[in-house]
Protein backbone atom coordinates (compact mmCIF):
# COMPACT_ATOMS: atom_id res chain seq x y z
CA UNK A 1 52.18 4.57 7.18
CA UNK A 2 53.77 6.45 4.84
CA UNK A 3 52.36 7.00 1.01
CA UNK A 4 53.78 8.63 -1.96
CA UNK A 5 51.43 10.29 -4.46
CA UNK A 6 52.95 11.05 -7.62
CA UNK A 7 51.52 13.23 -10.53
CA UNK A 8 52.83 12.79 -14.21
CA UNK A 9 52.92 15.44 -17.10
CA UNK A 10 50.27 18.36 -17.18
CA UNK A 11 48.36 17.17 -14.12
CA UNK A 12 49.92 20.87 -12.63
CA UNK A 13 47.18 22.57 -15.33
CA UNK A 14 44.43 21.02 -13.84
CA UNK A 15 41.80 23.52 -13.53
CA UNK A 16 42.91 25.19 -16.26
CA UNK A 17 43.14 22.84 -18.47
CA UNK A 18 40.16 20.97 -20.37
CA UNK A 19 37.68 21.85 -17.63
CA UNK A 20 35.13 19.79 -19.43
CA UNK A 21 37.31 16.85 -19.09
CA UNK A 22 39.10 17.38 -15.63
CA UNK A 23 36.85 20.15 -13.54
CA UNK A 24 37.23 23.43 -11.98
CA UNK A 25 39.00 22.07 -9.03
CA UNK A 26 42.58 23.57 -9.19
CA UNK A 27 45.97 21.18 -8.67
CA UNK A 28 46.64 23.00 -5.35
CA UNK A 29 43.47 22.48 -4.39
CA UNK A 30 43.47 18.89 -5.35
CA UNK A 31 46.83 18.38 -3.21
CA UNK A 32 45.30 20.25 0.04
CA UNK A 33 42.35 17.57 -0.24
CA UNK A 34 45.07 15.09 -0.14
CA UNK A 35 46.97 16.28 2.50
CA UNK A 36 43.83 17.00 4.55
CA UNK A 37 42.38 13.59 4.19
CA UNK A 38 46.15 11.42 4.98
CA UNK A 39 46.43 14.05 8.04
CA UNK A 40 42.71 12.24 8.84
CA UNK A 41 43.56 8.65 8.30
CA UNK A 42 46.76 9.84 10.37
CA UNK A 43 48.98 8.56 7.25
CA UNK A 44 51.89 10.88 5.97
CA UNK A 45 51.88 11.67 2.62
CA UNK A 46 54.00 13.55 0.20
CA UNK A 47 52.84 14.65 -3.30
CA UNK A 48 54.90 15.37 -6.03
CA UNK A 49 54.57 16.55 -9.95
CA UNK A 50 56.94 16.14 -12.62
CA UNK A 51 56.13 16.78 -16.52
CA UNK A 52 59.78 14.70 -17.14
CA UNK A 53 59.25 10.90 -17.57
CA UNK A 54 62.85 9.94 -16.26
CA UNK A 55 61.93 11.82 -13.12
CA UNK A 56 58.89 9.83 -12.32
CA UNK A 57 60.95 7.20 -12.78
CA UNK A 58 63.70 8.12 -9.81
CA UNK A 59 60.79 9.45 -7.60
CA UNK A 60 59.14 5.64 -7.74
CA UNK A 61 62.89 4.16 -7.44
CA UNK A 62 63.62 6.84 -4.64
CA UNK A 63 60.21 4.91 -2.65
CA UNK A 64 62.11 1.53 -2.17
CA UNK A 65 64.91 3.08 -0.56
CA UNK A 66 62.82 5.47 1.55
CA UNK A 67 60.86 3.32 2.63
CA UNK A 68 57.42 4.29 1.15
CA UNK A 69 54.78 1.57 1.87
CA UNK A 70 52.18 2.69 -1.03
CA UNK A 71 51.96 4.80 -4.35
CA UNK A 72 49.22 6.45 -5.69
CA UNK A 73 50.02 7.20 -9.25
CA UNK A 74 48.64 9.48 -11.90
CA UNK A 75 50.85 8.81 -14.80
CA UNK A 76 49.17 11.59 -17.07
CA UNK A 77 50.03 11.05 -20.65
CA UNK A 78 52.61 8.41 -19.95
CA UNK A 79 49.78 6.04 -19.22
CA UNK A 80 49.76 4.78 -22.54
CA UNK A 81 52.91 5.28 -23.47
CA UNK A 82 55.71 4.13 -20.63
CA UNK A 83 56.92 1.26 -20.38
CA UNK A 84 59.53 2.76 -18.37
CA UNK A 85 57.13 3.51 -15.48
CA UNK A 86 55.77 -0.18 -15.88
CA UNK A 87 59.27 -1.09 -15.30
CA UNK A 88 60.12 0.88 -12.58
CA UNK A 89 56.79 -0.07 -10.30
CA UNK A 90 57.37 -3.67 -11.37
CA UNK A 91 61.21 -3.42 -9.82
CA UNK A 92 59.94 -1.97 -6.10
CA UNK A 93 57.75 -4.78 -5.58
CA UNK A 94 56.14 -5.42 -3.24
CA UNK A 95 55.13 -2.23 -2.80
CA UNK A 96 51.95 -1.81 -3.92
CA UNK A 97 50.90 1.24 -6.49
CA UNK A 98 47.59 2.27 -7.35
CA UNK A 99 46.64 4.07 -10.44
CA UNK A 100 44.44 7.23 -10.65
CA UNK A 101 42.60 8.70 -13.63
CA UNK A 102 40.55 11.94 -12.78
CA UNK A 103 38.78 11.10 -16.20
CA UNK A 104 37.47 7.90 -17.18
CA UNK A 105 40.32 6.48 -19.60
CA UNK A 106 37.62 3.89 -21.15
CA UNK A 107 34.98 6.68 -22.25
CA UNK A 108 37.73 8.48 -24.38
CA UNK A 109 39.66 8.06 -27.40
CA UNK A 110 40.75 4.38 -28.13
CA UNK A 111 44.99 5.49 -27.57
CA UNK A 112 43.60 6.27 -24.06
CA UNK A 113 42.38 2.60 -23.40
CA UNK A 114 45.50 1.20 -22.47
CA UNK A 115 47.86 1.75 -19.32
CA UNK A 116 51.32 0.26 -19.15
CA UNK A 117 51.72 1.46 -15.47
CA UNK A 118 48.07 -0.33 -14.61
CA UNK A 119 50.02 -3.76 -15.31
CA UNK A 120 52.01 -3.48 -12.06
CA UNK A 121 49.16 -1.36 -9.92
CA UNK A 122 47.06 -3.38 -7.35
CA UNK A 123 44.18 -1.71 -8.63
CA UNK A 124 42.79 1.58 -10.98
CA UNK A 125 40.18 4.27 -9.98
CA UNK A 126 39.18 5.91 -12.82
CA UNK A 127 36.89 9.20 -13.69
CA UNK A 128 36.17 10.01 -10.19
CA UNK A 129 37.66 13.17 -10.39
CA UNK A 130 39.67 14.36 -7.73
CA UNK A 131 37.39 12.03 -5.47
CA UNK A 132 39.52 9.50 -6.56
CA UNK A 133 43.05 10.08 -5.04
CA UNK A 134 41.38 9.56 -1.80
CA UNK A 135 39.73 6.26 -2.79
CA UNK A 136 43.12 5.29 -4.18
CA UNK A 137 44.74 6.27 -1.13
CA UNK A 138 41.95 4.22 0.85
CA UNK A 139 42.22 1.27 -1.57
CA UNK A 140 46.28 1.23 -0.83
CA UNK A 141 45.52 1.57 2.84
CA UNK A 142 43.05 -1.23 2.99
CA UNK A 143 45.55 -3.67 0.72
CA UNK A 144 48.47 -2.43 3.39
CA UNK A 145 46.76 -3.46 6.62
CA UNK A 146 45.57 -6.94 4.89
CA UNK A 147 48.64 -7.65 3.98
CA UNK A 148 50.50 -6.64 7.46
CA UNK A 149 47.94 -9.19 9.23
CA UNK A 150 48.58 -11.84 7.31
């Protein structure tokens, strides 16, 4: 199984950035836990990070044709603002995509309520911190291996 976790605008600056909002726990650490925890499950998994919209965009294209069978998706600020993104998960179908939030989305300012790319994601994990790629990762997992025994 083969998943691609992708990482939108500033999520590079985490543990830096808004520590009160997003932790201590630095973006290379965050992508080690990752990487530890698909080596695990015995998955392969690549992360990447882009702060360019149109590159997110060609990374989730790029999965169709390489053959990724899940996404794990932290849009950043383009949550509530791409429909591009949307657009692009909608068009690999049926690959599935789960969303990822290390804050809750819900608990902060009303702009921040709504995701575009959450309309084409089998599912959203949401102010879990870091904790939550890896339930994300577990969710897509799960949905994989029901689907394959159907």
């Amino acid at each position: 199984m083969k998943l691609l976790v992708l990482n939108g605008p500033n999520i590079n600056m985490i543990g830096i950035r808004e520590k009160g909002i997003y932790g201590t726990m630095t973006y290379e650490s965050i992508v080690q836990m990752i990487h530890d925890e698909a080596q695990q499950r015995n998955i392969e998994v690549e992360v990447r990070q882009s702060n360019h919209e149109g590159v997110l965009v060609d990374w989730i294209q790029e999965a169709y044709f390489t053959h990724v069978d899940g996404i794990v998706i932290n849009p950043g600020a383009y949550t509530h603002t791409s429909i591009a993104i949307l657009d692009a998960l909608k068009s690999i179908a049926p690959i599935p995509a789960v969303e990822i939030h290390l804050s809750d989305i819900l608990q902060r300012e009303l702009f921040r309520h709504i995701s575009y790319p959450a309309m084409a994601c089998i599912g959203q994990v949401k102010g879990k911190g870091a904790q939550g790629y890896i339930e994300a990762m577990d969710l897509l997992i799960e949905y994989i291996h029901s689907n394959r025994s159907e």
